[in-house]
N, C-alpha and C. Protein backbone atom coordinates (compact mmCIF):
# COMPACT_ATOMS: atom_id res chain seq x y z
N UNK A 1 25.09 17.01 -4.78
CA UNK A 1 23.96 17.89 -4.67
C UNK A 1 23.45 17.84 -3.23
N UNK A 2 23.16 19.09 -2.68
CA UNK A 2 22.89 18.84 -1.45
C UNK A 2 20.97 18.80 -1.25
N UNK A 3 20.76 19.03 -0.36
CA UNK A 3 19.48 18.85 0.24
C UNK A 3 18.57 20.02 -0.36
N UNK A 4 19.25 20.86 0.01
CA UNK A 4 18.48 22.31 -0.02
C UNK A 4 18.73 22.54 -1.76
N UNK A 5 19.08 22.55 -2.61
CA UNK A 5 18.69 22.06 -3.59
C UNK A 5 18.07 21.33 -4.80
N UNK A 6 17.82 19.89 -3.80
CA UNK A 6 17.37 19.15 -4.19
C UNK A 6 15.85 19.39 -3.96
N UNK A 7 15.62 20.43 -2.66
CA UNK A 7 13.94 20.31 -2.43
C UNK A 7 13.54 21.67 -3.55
N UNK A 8 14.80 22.72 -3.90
CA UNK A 8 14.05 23.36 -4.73
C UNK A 8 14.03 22.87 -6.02
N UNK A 9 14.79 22.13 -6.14
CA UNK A 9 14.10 21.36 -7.36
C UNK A 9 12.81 20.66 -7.38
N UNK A 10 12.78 20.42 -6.39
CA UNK A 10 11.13 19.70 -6.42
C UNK A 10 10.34 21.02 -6.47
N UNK A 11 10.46 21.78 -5.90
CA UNK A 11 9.28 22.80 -5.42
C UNK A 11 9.52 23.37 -7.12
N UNK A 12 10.35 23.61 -7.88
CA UNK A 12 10.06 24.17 -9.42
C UNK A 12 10.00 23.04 -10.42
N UNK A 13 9.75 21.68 -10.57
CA UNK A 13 9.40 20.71 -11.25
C UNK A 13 8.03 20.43 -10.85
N UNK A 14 7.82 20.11 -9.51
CA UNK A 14 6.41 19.44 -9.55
C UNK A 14 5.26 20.18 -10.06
N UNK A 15 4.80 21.43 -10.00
CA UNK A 15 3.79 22.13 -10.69
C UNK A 15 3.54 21.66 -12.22
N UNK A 16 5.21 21.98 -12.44
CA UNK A 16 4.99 21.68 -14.25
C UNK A 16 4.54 20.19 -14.59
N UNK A 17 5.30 19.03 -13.36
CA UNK A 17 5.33 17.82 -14.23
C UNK A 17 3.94 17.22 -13.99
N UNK A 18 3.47 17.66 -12.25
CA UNK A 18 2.14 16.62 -11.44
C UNK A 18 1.09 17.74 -11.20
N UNK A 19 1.18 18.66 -11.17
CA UNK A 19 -0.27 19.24 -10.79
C UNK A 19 -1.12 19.71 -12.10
N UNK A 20 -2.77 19.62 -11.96
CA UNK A 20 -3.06 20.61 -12.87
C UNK A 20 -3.90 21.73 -12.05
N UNK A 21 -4.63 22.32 -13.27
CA UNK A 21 -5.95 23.71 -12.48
C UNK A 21 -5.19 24.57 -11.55
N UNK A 22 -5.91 25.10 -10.75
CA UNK A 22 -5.22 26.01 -9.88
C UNK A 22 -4.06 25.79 -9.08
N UNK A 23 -4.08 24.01 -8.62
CA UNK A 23 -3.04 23.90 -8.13
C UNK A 23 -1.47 24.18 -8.75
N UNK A 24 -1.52 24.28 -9.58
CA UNK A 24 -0.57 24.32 -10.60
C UNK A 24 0.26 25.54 -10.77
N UNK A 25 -0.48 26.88 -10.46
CA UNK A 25 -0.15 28.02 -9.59
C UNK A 25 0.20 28.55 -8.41
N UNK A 26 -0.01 27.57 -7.72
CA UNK A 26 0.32 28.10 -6.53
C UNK A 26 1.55 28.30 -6.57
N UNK A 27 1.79 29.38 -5.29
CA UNK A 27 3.34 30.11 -5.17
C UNK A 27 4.30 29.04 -4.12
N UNK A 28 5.19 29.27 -4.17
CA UNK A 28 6.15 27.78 -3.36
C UNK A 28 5.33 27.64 -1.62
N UNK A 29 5.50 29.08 -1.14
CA UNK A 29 5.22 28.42 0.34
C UNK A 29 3.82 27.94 0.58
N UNK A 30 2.50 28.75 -0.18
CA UNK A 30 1.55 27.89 -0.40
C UNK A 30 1.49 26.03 -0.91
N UNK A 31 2.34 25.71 -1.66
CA UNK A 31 2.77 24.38 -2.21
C UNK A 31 3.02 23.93 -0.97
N UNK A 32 4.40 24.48 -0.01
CA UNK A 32 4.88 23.66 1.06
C UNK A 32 3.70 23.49 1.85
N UNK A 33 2.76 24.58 2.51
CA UNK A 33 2.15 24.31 3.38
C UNK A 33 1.03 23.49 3.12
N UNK A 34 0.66 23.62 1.67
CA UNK A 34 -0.55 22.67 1.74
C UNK A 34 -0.68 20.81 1.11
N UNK A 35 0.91 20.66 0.22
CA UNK A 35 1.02 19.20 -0.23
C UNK A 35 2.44 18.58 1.22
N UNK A 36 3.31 19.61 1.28
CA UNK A 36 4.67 19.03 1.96
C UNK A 36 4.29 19.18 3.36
N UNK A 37 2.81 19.17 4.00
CA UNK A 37 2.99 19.37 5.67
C UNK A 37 1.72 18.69 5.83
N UNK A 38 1.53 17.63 4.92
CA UNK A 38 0.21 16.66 4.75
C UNK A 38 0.20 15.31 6.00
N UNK A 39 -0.68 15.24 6.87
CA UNK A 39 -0.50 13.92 8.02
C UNK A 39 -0.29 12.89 7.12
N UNK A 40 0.76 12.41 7.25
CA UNK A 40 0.51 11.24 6.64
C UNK A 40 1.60 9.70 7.47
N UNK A 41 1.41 8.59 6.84
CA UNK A 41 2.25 7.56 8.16
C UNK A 41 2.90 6.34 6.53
N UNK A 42 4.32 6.24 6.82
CA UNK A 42 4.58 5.71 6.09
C UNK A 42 4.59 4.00 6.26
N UNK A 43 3.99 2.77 5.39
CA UNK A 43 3.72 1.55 6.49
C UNK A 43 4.44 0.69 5.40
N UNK A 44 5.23 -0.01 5.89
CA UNK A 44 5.64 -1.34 4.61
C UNK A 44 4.91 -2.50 5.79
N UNK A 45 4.02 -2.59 4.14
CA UNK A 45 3.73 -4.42 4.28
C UNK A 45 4.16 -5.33 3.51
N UNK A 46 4.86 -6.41 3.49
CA UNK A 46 5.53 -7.16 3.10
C UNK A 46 6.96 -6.85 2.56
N UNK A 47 7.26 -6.39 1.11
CA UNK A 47 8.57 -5.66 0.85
C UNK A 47 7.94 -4.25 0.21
N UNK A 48 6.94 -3.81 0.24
CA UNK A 48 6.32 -2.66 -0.13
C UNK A 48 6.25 -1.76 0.51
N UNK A 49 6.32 -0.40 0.19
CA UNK A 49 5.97 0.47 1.19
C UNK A 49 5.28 1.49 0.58
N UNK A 50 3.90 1.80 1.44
CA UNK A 50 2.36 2.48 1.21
C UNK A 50 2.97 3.58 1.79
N UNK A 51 2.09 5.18 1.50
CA UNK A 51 2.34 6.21 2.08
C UNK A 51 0.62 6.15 2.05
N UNK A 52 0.53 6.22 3.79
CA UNK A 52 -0.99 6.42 3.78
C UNK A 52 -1.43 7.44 4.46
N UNK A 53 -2.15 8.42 3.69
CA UNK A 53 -2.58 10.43 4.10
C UNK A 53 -3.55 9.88 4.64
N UNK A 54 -4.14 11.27 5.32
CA UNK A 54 -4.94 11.46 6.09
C UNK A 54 -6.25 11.76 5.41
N UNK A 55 -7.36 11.09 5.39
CA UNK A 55 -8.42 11.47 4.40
C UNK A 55 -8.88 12.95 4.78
N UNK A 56 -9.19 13.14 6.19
CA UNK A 56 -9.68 14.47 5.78
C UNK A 56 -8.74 16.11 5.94
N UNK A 57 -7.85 15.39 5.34
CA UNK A 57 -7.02 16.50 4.84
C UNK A 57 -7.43 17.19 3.71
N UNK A 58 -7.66 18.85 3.70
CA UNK A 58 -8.28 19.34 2.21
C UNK A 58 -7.68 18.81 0.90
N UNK A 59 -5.98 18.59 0.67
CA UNK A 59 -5.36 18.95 -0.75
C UNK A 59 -5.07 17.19 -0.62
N UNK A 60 -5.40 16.17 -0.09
CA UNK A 60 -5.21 14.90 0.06
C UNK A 60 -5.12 14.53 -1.79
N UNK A 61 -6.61 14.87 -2.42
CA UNK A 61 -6.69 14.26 -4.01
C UNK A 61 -6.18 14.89 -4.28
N UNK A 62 -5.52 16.37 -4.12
CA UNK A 62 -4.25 16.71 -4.80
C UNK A 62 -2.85 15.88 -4.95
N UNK A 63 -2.74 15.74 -3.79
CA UNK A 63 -1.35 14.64 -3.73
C UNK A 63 -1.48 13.47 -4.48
N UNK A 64 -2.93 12.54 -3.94
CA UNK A 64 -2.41 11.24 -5.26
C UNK A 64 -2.37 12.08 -6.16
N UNK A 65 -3.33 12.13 -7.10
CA UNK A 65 -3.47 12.61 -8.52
C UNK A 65 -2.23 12.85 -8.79
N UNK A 66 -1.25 13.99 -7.76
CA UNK A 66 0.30 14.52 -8.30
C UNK A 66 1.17 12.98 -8.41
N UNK A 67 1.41 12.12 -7.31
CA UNK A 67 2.09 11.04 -7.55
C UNK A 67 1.44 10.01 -8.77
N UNK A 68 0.12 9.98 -8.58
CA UNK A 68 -0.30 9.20 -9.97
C UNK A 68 0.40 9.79 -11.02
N UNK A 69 0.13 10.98 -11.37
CA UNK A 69 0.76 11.43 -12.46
C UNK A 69 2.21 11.26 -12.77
N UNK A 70 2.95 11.57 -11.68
CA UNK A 70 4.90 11.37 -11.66
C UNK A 70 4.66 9.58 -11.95
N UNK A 71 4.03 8.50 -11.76
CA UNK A 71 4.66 7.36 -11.67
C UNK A 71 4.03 6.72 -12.96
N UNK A 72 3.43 7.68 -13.97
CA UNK A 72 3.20 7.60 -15.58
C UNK A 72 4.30 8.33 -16.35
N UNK A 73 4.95 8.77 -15.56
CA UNK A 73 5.83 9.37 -16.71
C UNK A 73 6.98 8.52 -16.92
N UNK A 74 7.59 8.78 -18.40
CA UNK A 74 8.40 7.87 -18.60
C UNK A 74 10.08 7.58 -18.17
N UNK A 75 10.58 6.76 -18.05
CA UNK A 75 11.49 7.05 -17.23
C UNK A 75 13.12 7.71 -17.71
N UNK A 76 13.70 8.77 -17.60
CA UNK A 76 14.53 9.02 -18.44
C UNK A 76 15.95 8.60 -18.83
N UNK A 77 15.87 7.64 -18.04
CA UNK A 77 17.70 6.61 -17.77
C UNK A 77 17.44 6.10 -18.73
């Protein structure tokens, strides 16, 4: 599977699986520009690694909330 596949799979799963309310509608390039072009800096401390956004980014509680939600779901393997 290549790349460019793999991101439209994200861009037609994540609405259904992590967003709710309006976000949940939005059309793909609205999605890209406002969750996939988010400041953010990726930091491992110890063997962990944090993805830490930019607070005053508008759709910021969009994004956790979306990853909170993906890392409750159950796993399908």
């Amino acid at each position: 599977m290549d790349t460019v596949q793999i991101a439209l799979d994200l861009l037609a799963w994540m609405p259904m699986l992590a967003l709710t309310g309006k976000a949940r509608l939005w059309e793909p390039r609205r999605l890209r520009f406002r969750l996939f072009t988010a400041a953010g800096q990726l930091v491992t401390i110890g063997r962990r690694r944090i993805l830490r956004l930019a607070a005053h980014w508008p759709w910021t509680s969009h994004i956790t909330d979306a990853l909170e939600r993906l890392t409750q779901l159950s796993d399908p393997g």
